[in-house]
Protein backbone atom coordinates (compact mmCIF):
# COMPACT_ATOMS: atom_id res chain seq x y z
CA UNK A 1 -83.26 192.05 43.22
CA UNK A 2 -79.53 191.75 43.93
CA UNK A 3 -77.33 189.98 45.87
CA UNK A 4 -76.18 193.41 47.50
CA UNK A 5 -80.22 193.70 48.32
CA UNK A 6 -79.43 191.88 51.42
CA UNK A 7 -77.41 194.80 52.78
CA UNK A 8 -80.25 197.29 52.64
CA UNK A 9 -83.22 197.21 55.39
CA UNK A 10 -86.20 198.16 54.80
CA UNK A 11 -87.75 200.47 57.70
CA UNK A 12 -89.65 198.22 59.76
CA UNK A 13 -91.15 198.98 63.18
CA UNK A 14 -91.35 196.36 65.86
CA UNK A 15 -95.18 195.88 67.07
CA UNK A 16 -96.94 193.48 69.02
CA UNK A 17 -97.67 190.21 67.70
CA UNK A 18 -100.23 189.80 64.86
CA UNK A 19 -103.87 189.49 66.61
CA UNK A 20 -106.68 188.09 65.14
CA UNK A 21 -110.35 188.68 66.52
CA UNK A 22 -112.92 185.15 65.92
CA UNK A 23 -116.62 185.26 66.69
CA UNK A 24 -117.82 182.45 67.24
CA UNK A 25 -121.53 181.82 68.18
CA UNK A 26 -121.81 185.52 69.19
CA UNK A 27 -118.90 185.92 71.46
CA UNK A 28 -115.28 187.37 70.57
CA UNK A 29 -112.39 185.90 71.41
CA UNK A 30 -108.62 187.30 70.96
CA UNK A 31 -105.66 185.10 69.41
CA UNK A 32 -102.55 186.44 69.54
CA UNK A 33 -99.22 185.02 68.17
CA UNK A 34 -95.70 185.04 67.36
CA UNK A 35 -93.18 183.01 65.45
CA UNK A 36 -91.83 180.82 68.49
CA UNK A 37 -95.83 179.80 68.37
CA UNK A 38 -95.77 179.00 64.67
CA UNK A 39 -92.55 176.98 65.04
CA UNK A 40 -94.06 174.69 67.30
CA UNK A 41 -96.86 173.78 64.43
CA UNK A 42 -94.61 171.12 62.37
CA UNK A 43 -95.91 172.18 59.18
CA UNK A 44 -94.59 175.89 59.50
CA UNK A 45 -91.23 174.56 60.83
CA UNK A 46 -90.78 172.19 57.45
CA UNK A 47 -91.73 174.87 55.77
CA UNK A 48 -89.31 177.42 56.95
CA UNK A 49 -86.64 174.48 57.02
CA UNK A 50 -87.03 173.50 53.57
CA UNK A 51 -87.33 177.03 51.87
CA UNK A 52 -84.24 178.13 53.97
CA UNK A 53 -82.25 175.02 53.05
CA UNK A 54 -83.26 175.45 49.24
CA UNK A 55 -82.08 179.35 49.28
CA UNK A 56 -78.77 178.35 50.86
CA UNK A 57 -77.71 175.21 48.58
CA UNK A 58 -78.05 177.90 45.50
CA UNK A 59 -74.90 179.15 44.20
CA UNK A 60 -73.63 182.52 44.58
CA UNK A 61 -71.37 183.85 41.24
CA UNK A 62 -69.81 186.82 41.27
CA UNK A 63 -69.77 188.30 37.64
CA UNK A 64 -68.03 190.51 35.95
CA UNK A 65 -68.34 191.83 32.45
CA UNK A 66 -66.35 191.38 29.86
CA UNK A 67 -67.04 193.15 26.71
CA UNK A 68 -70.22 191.58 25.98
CA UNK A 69 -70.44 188.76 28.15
CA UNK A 70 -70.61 188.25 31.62
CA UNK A 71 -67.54 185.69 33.06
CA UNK A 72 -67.27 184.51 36.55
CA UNK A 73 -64.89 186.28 38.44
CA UNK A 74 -63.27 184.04 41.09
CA UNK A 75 -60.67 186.06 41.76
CA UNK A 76 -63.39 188.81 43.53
CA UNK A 77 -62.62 189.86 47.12
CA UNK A 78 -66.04 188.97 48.11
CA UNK A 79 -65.57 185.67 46.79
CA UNK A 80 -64.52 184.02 49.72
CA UNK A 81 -66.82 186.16 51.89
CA UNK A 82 -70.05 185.19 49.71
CA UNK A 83 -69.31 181.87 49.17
CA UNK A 84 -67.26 179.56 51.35
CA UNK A 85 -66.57 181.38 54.66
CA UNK A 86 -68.72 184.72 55.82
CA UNK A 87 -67.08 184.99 59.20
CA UNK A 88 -65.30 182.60 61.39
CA UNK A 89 -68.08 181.08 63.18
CA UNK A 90 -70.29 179.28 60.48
CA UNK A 91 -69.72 177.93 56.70
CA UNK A 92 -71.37 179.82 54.13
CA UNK A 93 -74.51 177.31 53.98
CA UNK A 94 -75.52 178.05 57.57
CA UNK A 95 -75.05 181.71 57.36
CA UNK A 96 -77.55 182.24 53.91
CA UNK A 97 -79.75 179.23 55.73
CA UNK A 98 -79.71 181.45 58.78
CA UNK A 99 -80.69 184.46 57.21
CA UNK A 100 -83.44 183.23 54.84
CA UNK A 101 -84.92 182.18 58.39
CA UNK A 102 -84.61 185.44 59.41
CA UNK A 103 -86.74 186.76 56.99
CA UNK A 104 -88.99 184.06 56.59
CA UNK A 105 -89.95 184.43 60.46
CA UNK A 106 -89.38 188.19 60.94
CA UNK A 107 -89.50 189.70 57.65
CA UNK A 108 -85.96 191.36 57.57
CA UNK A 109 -82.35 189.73 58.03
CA UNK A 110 -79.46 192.46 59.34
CA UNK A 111 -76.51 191.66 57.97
CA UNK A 112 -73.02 193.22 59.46
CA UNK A 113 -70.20 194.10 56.49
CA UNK A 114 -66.72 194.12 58.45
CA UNK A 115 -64.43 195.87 56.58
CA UNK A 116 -60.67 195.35 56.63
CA UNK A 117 -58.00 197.87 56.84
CA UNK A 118 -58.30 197.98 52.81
CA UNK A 119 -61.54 199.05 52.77
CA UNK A 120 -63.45 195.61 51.42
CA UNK A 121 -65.43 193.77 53.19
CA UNK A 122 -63.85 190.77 54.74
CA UNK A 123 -66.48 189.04 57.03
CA UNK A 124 -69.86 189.13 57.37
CA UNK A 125 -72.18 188.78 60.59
CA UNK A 126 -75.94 187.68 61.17
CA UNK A 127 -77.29 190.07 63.71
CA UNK A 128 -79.82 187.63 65.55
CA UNK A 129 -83.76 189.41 65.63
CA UNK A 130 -84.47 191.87 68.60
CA UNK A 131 -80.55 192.82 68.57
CA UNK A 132 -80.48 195.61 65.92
CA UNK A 133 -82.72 198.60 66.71
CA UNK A 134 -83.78 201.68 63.97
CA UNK A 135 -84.08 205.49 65.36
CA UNK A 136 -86.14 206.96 63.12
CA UNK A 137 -85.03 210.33 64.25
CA UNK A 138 -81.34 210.04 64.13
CA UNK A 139 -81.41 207.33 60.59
CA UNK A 140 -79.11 205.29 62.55
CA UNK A 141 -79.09 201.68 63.71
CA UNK A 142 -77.75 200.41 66.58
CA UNK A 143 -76.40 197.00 67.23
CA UNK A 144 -75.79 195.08 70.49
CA UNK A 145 -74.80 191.44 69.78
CA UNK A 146 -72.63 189.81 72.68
CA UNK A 147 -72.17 186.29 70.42
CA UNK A 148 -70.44 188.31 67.54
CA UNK A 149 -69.10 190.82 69.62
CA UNK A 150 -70.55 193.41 67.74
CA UNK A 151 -72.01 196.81 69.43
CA UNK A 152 -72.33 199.85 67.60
């Protein structure tokens, strides 16, 4: 899996929460829940906090090869973007944190390239759960995110 992994979502539908049917001493009962319900258990929140805050203390290199070997290439437009400063709202540590939350709690993270007037991608935005819908009929997304002020 690469780093550019992140930038491709994988069809997922939204559904109701996960249910779960116990029988206990003859008679069924229905539990139903979601992740604002696991969040409120302490171990699942550690959990989440310390996986997320693991994945975003890791290093991102951009490589290039070089004849054989493979050298570091700081000078990379997507450098900056990747590493210190994805947009102009959060560091890079509590944008990766932020996303590996995303997918820890919902399965997918959307993740919005801007690109500037040269074509490359120059920021990059966390589209919060519930604000990115998929039509499966037209293979488009839409986006409707009032903090980033992004709606497509």
């Amino acid at each position: 899996m690469g780093i550019f992994d992140i930038f491709k979502s994988k069809k997922r539908s939204i559904t109701a929460p996960p249910v779960l049917q116990v029988t206990v001493n003859g008679k069924t009962y229905t539990v139903s829940t979601t992740t604002n319900a696991g969040m409120m258990l302490a171990a699942v929140w550690r959990c989440v906090d310390i996986v997320s805050g693991t994945v975003a203390s890791l290093g991102i290199d951009i490589e290039r090869r070089i004849g054989k070997y493979w050298q570091v290439d700081e000078q990379h437009p997507l450098e900056l973007v990747l590493r210190l400063k994805p947009n102009d709202r959060v560091n890079s540590f509590d944008f990766w944190k932020a996303a590996v939350v995303e997918m820890l709690l919902h399965g997918n993270a959307y993740i919005y390239p801007y690109f500037n007037a040269d074509g490359e991608v120059s920021r990059l935005y966390l589209i919060p759960y519930g604000n990115c819908d998929y039509d499966k009929d037209s293979n488009t997304y839409t986006i409707n995110d009032d903090v980033n002020n992004l709606i497509t």
